[in-house]
Protein backbone atom coordinates (compact mmCIF):
# COMPACT_ATOMS: atom_id res chain seq x y z
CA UNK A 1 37.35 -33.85 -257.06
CA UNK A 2 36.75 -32.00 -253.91
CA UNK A 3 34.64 -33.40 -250.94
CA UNK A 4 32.64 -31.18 -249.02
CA UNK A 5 32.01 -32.54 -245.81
CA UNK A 6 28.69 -34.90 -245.66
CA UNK A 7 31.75 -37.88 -245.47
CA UNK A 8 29.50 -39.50 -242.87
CA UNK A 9 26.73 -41.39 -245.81
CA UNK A 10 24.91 -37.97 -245.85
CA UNK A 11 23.17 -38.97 -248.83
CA UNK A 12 22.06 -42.48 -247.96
CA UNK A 13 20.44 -40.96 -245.01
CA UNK A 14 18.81 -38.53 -247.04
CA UNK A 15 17.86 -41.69 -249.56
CA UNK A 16 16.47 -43.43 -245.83
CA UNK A 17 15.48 -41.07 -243.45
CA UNK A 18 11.66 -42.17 -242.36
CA UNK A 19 11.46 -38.75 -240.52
CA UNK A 20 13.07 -35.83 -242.50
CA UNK A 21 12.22 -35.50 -246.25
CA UNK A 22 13.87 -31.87 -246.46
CA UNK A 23 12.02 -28.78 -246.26
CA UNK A 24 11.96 -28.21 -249.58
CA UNK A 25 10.40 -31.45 -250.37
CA UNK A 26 7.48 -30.93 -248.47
CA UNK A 27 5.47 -28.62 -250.68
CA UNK A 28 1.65 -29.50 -250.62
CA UNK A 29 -0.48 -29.50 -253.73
CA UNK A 30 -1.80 -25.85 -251.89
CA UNK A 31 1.56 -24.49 -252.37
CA UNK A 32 1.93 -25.31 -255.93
CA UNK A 33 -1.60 -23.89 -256.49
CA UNK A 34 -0.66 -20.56 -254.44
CA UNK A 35 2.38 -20.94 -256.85
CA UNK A 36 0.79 -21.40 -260.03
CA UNK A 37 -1.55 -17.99 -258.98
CA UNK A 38 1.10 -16.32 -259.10
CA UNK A 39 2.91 -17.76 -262.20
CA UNK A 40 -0.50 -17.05 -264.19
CA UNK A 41 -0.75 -13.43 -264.08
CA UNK A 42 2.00 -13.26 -266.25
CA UNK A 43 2.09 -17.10 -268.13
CA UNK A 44 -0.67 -19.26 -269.13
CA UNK A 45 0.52 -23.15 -268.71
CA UNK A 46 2.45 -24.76 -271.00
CA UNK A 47 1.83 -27.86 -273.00
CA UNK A 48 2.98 -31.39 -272.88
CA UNK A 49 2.34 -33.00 -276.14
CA UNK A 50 3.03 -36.65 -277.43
CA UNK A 51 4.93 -36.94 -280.27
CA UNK A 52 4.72 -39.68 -282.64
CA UNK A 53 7.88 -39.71 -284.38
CA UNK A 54 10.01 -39.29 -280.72
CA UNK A 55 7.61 -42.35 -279.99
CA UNK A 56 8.60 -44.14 -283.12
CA UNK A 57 12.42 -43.04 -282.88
CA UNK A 58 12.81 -44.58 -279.57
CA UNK A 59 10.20 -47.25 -279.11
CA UNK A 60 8.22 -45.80 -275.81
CA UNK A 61 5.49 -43.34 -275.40
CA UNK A 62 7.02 -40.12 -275.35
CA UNK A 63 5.96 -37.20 -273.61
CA UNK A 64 7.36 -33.74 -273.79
CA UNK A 65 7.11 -30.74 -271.61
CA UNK A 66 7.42 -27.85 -273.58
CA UNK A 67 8.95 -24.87 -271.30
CA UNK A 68 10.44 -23.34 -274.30
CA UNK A 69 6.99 -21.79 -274.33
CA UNK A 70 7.10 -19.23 -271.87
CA UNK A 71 7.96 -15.85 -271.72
CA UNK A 72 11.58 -16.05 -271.53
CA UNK A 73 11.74 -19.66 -273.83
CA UNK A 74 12.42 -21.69 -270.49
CA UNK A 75 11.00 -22.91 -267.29
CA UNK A 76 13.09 -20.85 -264.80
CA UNK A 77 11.17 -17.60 -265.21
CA UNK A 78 8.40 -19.38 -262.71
CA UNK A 79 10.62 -19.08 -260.12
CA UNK A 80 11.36 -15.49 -261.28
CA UNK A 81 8.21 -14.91 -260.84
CA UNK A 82 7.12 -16.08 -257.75
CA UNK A 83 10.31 -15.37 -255.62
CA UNK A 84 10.11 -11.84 -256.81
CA UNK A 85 6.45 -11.00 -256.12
CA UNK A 86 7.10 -12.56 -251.98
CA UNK A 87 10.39 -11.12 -251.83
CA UNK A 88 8.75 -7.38 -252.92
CA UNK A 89 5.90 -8.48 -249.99
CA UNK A 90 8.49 -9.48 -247.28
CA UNK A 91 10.94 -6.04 -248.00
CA UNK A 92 8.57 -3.55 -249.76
CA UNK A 93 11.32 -1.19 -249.19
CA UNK A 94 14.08 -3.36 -250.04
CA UNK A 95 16.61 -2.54 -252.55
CA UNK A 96 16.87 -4.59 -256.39
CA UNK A 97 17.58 -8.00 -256.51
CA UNK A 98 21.82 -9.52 -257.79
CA UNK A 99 22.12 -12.81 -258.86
CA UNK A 100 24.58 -15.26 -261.37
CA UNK A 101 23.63 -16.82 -263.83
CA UNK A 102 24.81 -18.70 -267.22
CA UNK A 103 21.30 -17.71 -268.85
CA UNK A 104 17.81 -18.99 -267.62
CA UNK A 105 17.66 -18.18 -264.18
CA UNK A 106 19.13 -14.20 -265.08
CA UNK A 107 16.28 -13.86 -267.52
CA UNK A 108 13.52 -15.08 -265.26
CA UNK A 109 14.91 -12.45 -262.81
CA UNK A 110 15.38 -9.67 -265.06
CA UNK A 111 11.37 -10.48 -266.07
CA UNK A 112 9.80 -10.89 -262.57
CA UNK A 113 11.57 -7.73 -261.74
CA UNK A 114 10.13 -5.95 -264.42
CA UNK A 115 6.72 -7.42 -263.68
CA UNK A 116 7.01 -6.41 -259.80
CA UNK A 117 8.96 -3.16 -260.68
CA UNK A 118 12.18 -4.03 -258.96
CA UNK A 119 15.93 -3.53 -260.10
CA UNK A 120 17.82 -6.48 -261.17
CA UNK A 121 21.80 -6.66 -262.00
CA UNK A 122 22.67 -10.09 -263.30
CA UNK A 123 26.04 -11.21 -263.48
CA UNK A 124 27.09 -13.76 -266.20
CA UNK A 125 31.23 -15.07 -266.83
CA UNK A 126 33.00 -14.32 -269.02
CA UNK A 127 32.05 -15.64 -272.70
CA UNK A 128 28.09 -16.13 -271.97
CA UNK A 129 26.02 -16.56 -274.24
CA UNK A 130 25.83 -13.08 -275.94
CA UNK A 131 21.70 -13.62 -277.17
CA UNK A 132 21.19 -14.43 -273.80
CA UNK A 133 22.43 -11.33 -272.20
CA UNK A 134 21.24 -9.69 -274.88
CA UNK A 135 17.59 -11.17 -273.90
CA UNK A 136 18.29 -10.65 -270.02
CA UNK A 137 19.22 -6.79 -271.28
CA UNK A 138 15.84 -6.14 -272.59
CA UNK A 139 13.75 -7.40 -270.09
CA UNK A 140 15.59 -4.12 -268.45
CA UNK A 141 18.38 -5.44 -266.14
CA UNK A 142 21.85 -4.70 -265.72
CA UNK A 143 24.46 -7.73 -266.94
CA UNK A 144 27.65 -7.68 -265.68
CA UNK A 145 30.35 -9.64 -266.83
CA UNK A 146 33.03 -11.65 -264.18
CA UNK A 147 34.54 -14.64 -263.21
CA UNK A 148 35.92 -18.00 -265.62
CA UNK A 149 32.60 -19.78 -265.01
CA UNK A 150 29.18 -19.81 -262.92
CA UNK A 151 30.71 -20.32 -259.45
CA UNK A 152 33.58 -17.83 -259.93
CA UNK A 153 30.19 -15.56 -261.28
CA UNK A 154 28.27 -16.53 -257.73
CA UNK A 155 31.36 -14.88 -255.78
CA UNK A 156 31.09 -11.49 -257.65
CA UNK A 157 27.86 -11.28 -256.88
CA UNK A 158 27.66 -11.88 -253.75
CA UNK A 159 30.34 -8.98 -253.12
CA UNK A 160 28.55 -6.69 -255.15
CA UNK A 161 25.30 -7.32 -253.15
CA UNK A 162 27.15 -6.79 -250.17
CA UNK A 163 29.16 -3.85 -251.22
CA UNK A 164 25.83 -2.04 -252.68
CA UNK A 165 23.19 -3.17 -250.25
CA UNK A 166 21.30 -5.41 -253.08
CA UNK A 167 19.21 -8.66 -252.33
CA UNK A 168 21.69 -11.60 -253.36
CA UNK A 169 18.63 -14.27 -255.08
CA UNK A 170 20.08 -17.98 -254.71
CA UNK A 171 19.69 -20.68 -257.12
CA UNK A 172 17.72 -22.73 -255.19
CA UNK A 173 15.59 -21.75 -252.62
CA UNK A 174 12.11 -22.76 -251.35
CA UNK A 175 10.58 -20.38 -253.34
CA UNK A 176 12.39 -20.90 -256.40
CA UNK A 177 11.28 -24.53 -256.13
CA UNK A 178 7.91 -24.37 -255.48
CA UNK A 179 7.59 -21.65 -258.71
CA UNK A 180 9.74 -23.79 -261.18
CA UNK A 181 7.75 -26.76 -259.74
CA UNK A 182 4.20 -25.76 -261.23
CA UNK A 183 5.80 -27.08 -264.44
CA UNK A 184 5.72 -30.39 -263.04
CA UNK A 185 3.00 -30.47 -261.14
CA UNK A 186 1.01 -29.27 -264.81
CA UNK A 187 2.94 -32.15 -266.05
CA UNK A 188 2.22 -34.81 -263.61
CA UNK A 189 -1.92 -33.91 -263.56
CA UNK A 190 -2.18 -34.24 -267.41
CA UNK A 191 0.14 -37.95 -266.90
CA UNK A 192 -0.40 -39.54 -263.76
CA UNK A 193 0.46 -42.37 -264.99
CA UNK A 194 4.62 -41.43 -266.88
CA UNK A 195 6.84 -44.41 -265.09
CA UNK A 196 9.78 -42.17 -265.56
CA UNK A 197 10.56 -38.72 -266.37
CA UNK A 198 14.12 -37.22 -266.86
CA UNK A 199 15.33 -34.15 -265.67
CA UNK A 200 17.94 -32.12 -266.09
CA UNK A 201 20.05 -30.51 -263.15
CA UNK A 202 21.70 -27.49 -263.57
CA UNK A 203 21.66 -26.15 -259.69
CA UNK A 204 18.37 -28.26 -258.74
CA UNK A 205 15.42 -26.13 -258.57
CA UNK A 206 13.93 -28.22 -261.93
CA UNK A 207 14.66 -31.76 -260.63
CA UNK A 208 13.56 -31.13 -256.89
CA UNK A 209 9.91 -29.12 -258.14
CA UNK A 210 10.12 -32.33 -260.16
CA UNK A 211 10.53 -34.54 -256.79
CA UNK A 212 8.39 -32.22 -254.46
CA UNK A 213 5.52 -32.43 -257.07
CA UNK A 214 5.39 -36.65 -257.38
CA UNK A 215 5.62 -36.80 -253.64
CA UNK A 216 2.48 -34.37 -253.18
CA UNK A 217 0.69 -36.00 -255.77
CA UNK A 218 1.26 -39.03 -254.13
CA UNK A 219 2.53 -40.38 -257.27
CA UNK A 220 4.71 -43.28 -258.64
CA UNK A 221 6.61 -41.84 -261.52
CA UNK A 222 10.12 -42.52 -261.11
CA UNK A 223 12.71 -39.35 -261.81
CA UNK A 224 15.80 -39.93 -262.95
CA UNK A 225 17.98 -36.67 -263.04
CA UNK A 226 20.36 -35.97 -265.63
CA UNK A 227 24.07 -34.10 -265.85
CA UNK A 228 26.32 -33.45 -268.54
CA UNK A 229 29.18 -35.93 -268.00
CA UNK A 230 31.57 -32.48 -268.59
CA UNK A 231 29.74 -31.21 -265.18
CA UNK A 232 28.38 -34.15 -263.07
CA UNK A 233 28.84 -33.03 -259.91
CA UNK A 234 25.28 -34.15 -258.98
CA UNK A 235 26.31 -37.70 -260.60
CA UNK A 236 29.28 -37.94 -258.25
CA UNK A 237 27.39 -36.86 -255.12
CA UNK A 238 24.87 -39.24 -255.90
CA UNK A 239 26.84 -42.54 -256.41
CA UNK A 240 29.36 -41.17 -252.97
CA UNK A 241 27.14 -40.72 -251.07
CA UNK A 242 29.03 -37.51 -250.48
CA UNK A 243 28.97 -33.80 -252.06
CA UNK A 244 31.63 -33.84 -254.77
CA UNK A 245 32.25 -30.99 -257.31
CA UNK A 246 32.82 -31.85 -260.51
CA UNK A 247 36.54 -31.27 -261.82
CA UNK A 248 35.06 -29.36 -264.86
CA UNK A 249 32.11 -27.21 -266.63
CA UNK A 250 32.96 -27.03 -270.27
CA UNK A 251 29.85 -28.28 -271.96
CA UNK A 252 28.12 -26.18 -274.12
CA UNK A 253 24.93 -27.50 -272.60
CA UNK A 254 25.15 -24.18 -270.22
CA UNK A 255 22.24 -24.32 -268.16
CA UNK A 256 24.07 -27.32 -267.20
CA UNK A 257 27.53 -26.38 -266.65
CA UNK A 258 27.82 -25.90 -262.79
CA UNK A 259 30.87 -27.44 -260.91
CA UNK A 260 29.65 -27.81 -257.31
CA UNK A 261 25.82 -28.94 -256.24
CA UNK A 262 23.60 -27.22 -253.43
CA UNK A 263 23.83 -29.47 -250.11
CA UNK A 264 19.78 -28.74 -250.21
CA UNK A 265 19.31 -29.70 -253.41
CA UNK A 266 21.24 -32.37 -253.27
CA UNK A 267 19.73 -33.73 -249.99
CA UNK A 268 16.28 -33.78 -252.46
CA UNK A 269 17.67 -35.76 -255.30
CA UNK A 270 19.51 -38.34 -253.13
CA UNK A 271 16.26 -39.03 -251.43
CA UNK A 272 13.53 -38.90 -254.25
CA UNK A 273 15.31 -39.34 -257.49
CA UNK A 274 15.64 -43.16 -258.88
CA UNK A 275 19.04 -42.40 -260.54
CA UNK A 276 21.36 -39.54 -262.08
CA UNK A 277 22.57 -39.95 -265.27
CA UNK A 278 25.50 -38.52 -267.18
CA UNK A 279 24.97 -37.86 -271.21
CA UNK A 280 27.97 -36.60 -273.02
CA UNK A 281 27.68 -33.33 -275.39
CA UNK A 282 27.61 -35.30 -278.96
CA UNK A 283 24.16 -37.10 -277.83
CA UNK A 284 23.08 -33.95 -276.53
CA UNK A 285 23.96 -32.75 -280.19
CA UNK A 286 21.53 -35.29 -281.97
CA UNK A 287 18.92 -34.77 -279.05
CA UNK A 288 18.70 -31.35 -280.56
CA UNK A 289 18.45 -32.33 -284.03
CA UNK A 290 16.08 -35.28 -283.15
CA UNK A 291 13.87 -32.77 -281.20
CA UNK A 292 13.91 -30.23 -284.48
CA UNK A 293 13.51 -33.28 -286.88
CA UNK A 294 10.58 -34.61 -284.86
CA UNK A 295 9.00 -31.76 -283.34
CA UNK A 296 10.28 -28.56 -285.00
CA UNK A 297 10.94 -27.45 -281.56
CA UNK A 298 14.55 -25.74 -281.11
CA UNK A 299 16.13 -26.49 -277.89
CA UNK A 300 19.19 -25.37 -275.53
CA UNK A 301 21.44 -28.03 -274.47
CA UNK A 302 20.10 -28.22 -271.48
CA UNK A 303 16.84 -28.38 -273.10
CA UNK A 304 18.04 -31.48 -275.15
CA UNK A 305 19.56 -33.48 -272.15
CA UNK A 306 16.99 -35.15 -270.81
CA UNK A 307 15.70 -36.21 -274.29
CA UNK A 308 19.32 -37.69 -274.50
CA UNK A 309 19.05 -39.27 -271.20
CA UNK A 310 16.08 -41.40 -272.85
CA UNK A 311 18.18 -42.06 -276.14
CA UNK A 312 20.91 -43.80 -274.00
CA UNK A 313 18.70 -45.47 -272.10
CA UNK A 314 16.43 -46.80 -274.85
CA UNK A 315 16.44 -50.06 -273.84
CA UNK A 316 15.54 -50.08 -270.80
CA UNK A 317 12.51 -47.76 -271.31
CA UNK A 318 11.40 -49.93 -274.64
CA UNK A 319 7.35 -49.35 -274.60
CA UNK A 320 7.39 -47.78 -271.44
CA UNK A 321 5.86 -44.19 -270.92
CA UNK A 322 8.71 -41.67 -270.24
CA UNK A 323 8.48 -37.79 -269.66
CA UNK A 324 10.79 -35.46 -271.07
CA UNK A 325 11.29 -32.07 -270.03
CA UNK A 326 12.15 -29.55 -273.19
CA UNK A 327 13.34 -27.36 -270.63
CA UNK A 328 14.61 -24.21 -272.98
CA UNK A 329 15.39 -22.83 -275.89
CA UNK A 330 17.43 -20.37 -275.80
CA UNK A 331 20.81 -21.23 -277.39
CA UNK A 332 22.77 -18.51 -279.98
CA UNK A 333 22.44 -18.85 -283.22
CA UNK A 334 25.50 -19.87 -284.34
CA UNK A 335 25.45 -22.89 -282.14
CA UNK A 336 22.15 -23.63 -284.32
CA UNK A 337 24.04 -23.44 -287.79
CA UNK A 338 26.77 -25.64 -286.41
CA UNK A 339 24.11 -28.60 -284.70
CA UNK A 340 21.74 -28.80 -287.82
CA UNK A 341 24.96 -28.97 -290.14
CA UNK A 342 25.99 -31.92 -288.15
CA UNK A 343 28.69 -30.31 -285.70
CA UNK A 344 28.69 -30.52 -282.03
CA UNK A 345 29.59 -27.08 -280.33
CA UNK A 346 32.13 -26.52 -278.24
CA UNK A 347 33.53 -24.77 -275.50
């Protein structure tokens, strides 16, 4: 467990501060709707449907946000999309776009670069999902493999951007959050009225559109964030009041499976999440096959986790109405064969 300054109650500030809400929580509903303009040229809005046998399975009124239907089969590429199209405006002559990624947040780049006719090199660690490079591959970017796991990944890249002149895209930044946030604010129109919806974090864009969208909404949905106890550096942060890494990322919910948190991000979720959760990866497991079962929906891991969140918190949330987020589904294939014969994957 490594502390990263922020020793000084950094995030009950953030939790109590009358005066500074973080810039990246104070997107108004303009900027989501300058967002979504963006977003739509290339996406129509996805659905968020109520499913009665979720709502029977866990005894509250269940809605899901289905972001596994988009162009890439997750919610990222909205952030793609609209970082790409201001980034071409502010550097018309700019060079292509690096980032790292474990999956979601490669292919949304390698899409919106295709849409805005920009370069993008993606690079993934080693043992990534192989049908998600293969995806990122065909949306025409370059994947390169490096590093033991997504922060190790981060540090190549940002050599190689260097070293070649390319734009280094972050995985959170203002932009990022205010495209990845038009899922929520879609979300949070259609149910003004959810008490709770759970998240899942990977870096934080999700979970703080999630935030920024409630707060300009003026709403009073609580959001509960959720890690994967395998990578819960967010968790950690959260309950210290500090920024903590996690001591490990071995989860095979991937979009999930980051070590240390953004200070920004985190500075968000301290302030406008209710809670962070952990969920280990055998509930994730039957989150999947409760999602198929019920829904016929596949999901990632990450996709699954905030369904999970619910299932270990069914008590508390009996007969209440919760939000999930379906957040992706784009998990290999043999993962699949081993979750619907009743295995867990592994790592």
């Amino acid at each position: 467990m490594i502390g990263h300054g922020f020793t000084d109650g950094f995030c009950d500030r953030a939790r109590h501060s009358e005066d500074d809400k973080g810039h990246h929580t104070m997107l108004s509903c303009r900027d989501f709707e300058k967002a979504e303009e963006l977003v739509y040229r290339s996406m129509s809005p996805t659905p968020c449907y109520n499913w009665p046998l979720l709502a029977a399975e866990l005894g509250a009124d269940v809605w899901m946000k289905h972001e596994n239907h988009t162009p890439t089969g997750a919610f990222k590429v909205r952030g793609g999309l609209v970082y790409a199209n201001r980034h071409k405006a502010r550097f018309p002559e700019g060079g292509g776009l690096i980032s790292a990624t474990r999956g979601n947040h490669g292919l949304s780049l390698a899409f919106a670069a295709r849409v805005e006719g920009m370069r993008a090199t993606i690079v993934v660690p080693h043992g990534n999902s192989p049908e998600k490079n293969e995806a990122t591959k065909a949306f025409g970017a370059t994947v390169v493999e490096e590093g033991d796991d997504f922060d190790l990944a981060v540090s190549h890249a940002k050599a190689v951007a260097a070293q070649d002149g390319l734009h280094m895209v972050p995985s959170f930044h203002e932009d990022l959050v205010a495209g990845v946030g038009t899922y929520a604010y879609e979300m949070l129109q259609q149910n003004r009225d959810l008490d709770t919806i759970y998240v899942p974090i990977g870096k934080g864009s999700g979970i703080c559109g999630m935030i920024a969208a409630r707060d300009a909404l003026n709403l009073k949905t609580k959001i509960v964030g959720v890690t994967s106890d395998r990578a819960d550096g967010y968790a950690r942060s959260f309950e210290a009041g500090c920024l903590l890494e996690a001591d490990r990322s071995d989860t095979f919910a991937d979009g999930m499976a980051v070590r240390c948190p953004d200070p920004d991000a985190l500075a968000v979720v301290c302030k406008g999440a209710e809670r962070v959760v952990r969920v280990d990866d055998e509930t994730i497991a039957n989150a999947i096959r409760l999602i198929f079962r019920a829904t016929h929906n596949m999901a990632e891991g990450a996709g699954a986790a905030s369904l999970a969140a619910l299932m270990s918190e069914k008590a508390k949330m009996a007969g209440k109405k919760v939000g999930v987020v379906l957040s992706g589904h784009n998990i290999d294939t043999a993962w699949v064969a081993q979750l619907m014969a009743g295995q867990t994957p592994t790592v």
